[in-house]
N, C-alpha and C. Protein backbone atom coordinates (compact mmCIF):
# COMPACT_ATOMS: atom_id res chain seq x y z
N UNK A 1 14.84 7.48 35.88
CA UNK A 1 14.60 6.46 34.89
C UNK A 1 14.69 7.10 33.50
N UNK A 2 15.34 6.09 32.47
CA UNK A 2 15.60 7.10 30.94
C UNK A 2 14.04 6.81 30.95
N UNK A 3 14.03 7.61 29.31
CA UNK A 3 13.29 7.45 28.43
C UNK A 3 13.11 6.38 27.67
N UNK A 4 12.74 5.57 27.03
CA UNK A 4 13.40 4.83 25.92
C UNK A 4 13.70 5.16 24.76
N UNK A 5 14.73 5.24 24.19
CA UNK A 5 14.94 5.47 22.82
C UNK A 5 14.41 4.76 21.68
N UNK A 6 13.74 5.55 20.65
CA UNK A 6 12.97 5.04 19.71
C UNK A 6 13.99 5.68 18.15
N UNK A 7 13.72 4.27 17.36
CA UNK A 7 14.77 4.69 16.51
C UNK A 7 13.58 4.60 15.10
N UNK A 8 13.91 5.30 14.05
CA UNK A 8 13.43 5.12 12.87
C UNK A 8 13.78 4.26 12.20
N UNK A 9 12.24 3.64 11.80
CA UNK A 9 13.22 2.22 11.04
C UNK A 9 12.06 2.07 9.63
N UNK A 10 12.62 2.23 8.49
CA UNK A 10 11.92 2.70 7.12
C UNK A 10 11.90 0.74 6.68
N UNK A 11 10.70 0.79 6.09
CA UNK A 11 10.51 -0.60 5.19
C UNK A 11 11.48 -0.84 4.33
N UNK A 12 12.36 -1.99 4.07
CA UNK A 12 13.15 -1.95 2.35
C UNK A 12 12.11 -1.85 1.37
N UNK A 13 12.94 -1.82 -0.03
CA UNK A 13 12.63 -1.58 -0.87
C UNK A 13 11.30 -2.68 -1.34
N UNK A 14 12.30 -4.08 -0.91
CA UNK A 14 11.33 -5.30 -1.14
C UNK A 14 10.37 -5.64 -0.12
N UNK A 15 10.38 -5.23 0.73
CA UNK A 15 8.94 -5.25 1.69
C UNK A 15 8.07 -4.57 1.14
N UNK A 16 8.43 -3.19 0.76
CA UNK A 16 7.23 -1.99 0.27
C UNK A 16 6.88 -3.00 -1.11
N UNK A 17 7.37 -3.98 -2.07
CA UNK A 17 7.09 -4.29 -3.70
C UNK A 17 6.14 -5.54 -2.65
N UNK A 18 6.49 -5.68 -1.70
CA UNK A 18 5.75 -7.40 -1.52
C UNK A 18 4.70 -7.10 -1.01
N UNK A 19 5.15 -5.98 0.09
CA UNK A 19 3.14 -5.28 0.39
C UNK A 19 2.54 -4.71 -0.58
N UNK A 20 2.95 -3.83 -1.81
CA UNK A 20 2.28 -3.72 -2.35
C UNK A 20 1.43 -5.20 -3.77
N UNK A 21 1.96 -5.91 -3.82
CA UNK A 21 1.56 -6.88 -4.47
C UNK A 21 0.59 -7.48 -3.61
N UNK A 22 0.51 -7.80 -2.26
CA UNK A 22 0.06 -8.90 -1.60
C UNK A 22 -1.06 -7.83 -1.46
N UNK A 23 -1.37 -6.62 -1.19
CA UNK A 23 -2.45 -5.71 -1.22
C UNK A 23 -3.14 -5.50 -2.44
N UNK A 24 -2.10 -6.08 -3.87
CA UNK A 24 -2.92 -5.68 -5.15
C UNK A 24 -3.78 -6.68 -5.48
N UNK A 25 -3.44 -8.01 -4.70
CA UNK A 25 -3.87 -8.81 -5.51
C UNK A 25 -5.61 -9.02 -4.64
N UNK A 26 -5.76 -8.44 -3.00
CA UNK A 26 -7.03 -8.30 -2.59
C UNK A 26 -7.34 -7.23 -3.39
N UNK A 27 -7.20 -6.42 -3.64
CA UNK A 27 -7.63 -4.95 -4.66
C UNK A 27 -8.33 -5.04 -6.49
N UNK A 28 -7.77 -6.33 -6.94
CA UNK A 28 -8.07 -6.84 -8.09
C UNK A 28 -8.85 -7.79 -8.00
N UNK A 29 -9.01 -8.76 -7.17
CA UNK A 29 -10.04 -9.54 -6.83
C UNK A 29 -11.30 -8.91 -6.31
N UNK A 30 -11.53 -7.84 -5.93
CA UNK A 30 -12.20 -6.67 -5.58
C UNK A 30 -12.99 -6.36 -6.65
N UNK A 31 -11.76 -5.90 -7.62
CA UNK A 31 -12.17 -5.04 -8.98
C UNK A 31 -12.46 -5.78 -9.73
N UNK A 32 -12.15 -7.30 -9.91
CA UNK A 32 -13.02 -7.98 -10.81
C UNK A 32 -14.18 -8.34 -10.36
N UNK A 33 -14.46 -8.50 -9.27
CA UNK A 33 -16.27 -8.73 -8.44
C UNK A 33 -17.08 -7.97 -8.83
N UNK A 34 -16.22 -6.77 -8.66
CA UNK A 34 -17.22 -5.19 -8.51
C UNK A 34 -17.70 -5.39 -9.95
N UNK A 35 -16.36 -4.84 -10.91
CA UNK A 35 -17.07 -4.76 -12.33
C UNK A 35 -17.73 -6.09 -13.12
N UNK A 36 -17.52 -7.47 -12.82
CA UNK A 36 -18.38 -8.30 -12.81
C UNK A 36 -20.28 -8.51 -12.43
N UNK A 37 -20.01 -7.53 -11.41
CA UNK A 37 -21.33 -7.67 -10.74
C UNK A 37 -21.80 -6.74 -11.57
N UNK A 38 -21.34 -5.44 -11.67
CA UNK A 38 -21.94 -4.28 -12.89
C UNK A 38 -22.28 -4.72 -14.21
N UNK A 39 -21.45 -4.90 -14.45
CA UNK A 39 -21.71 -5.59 -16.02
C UNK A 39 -23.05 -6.42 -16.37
N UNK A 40 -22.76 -7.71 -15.21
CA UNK A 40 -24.08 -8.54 -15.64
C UNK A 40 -25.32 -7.97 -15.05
N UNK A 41 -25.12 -7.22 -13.65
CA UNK A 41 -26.59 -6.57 -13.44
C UNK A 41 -26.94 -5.55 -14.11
N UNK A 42 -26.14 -4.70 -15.25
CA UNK A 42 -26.58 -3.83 -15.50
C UNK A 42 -27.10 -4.22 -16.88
N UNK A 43 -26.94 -5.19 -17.28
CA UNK A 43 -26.88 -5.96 -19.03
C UNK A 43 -25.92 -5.43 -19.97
N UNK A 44 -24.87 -4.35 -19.31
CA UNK A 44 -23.83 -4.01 -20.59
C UNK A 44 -23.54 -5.38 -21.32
N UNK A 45 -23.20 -6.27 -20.10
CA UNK A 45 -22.37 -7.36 -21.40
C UNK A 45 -23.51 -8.26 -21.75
N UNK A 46 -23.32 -9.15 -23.00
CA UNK A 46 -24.53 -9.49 -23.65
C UNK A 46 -24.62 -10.85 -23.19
N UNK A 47 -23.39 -11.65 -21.94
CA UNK A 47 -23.43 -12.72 -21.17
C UNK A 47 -22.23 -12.52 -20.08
N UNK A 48 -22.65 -13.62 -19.32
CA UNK A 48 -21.92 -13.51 -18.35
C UNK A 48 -20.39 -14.08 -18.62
N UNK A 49 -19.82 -14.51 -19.95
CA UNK A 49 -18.34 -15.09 -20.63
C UNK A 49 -17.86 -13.48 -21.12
N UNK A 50 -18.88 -12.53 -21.44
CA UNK A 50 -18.38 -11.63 -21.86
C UNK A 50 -18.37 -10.83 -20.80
N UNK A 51 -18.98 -10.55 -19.70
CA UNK A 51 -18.90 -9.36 -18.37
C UNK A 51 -17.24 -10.21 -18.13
N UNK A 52 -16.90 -11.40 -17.86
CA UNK A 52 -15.94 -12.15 -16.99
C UNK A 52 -14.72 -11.11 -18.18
N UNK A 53 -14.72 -11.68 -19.86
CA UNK A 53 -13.93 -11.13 -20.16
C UNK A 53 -13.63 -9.68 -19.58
N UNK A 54 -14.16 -8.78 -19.95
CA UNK A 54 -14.30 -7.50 -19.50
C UNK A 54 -13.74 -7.31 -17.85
N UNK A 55 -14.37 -7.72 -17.26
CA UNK A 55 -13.91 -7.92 -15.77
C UNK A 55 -12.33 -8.18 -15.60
N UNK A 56 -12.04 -9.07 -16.42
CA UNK A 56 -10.54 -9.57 -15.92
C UNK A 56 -9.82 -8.47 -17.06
N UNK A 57 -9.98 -7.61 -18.18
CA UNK A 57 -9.28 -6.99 -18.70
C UNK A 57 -8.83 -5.81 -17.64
N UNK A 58 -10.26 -5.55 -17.06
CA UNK A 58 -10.26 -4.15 -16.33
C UNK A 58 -9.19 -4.70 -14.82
N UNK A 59 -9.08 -5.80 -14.60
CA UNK A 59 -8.72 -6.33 -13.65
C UNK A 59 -7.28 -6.12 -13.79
N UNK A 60 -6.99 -6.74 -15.16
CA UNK A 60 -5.28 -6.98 -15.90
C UNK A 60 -4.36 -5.67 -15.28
N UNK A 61 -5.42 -4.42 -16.46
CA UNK A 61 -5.02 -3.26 -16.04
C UNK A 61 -4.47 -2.43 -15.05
N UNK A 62 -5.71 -2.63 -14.17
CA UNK A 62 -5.24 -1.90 -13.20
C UNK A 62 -4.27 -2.37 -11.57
N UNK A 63 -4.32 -4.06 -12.25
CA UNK A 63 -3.05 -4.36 -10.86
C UNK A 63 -1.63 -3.85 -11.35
N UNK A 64 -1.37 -3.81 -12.76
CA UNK A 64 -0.17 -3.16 -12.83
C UNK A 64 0.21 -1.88 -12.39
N UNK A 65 -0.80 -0.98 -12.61
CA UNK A 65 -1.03 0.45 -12.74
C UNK A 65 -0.95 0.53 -10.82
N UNK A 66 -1.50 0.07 -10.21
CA UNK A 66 -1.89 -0.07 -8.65
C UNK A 66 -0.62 -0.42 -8.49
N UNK A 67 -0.39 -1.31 -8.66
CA UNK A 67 1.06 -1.88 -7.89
C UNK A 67 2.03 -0.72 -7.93
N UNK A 68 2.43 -0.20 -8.81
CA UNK A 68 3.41 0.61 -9.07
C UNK A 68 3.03 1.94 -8.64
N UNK A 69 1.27 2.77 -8.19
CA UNK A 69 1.12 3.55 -7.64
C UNK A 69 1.22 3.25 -5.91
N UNK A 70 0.78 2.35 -5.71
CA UNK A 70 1.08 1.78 -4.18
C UNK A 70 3.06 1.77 -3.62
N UNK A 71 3.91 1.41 -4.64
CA UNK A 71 5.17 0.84 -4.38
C UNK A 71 5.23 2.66 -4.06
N UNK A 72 4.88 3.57 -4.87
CA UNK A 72 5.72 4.80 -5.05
C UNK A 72 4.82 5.44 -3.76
N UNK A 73 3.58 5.48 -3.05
CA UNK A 73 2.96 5.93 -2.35
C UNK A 73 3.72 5.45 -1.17
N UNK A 74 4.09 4.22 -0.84
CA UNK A 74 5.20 3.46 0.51
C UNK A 74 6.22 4.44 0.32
N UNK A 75 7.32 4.08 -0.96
CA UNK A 75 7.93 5.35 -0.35
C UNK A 75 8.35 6.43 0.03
N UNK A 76 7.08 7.28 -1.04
CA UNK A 76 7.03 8.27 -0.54
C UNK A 76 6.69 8.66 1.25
N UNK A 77 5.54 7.98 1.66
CA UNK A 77 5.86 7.60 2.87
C UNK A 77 7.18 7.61 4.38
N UNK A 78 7.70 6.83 3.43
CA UNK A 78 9.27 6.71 4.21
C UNK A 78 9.80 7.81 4.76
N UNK A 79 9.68 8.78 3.54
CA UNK A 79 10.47 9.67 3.41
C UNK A 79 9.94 11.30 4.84
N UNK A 80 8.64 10.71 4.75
CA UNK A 80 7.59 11.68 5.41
C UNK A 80 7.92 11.28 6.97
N UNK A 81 7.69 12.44 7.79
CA UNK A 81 8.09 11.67 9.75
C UNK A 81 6.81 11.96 10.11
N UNK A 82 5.60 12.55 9.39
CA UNK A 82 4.29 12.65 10.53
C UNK A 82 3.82 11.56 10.95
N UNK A 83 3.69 11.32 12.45
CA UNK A 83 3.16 10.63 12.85
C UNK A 83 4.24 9.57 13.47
N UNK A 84 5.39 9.98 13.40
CA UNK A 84 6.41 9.37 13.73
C UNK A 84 6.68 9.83 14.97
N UNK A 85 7.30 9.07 16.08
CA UNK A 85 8.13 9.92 17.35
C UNK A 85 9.51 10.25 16.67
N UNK A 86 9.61 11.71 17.26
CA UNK A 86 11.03 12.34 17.09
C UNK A 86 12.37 10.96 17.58
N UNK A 87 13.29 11.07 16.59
CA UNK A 87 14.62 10.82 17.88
C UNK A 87 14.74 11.44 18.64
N UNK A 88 15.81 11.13 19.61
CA UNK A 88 16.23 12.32 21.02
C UNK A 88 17.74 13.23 20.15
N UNK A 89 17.51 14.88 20.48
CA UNK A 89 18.73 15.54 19.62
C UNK A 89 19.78 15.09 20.38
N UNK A 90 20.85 15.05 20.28
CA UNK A 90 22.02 15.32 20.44
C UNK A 90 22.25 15.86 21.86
N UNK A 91 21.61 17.20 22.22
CA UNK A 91 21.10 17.61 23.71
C UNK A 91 20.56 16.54 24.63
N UNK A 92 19.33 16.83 24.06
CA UNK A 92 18.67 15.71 25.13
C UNK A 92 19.31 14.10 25.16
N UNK A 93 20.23 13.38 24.50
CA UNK A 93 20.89 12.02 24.40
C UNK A 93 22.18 12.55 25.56
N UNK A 94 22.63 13.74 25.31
CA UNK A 94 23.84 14.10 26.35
C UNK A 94 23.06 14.15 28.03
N UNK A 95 22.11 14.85 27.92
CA UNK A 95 21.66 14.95 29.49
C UNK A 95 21.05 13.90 29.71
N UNK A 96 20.98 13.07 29.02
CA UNK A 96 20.01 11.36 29.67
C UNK A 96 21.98 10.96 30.56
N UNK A 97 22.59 11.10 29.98
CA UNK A 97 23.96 10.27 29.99
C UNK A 97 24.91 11.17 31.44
N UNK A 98 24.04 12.17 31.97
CA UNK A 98 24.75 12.88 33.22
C UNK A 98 24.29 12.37 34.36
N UNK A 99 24.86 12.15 34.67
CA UNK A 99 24.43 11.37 36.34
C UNK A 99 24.40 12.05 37.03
């Protein structure tokens, strides 16, 4: 009985931009809670119109900054095989094929 052959198969370009968006945007909704919740429990901001401002600046920020560290982290990724199964070399694809 063969083996089965397992082939490498890398995300496009626009899968890695759409996961990383569709992951930024739970990540910023995150980051505006978090620093929302800081702000007003801690009394930095002097109301809760001003923690929200603050919140959504810090929010603005860093989905751009994220997105574009996430897009480059995918493919760097790609590029990496740990954790990947090998192909079969050249050898071993010839002796599956001898009867």
């Amino acid at each position: 009985m063969k083996a089965p052959v397992l082939t490498q198969v890398g995300d496009s370009h626009l899968r890695s931009i759409v996961k990383a968006v569709s992951w930024r945007c739970i990540g910023t909704l995150d980051t505006f809670l978090v620093s929302f919740l800081v702000l007003s429990l801690s009394g930095t901001a002097d109301n809760s119109m001003a923690a929200m401002k603050v919140s959504g600046g810090i929010a603005g920020v860093e989905v751009i900054t994220k997105v574009a560290l996430y897009y480059l982290h995918e493919r760097t990724w790609t590029r990496i095989s740990f954790g990947r199964p090998r192909p079969p070399t050249t050898d071993e694809s010839a002796a599956e094929n001898v009867p």
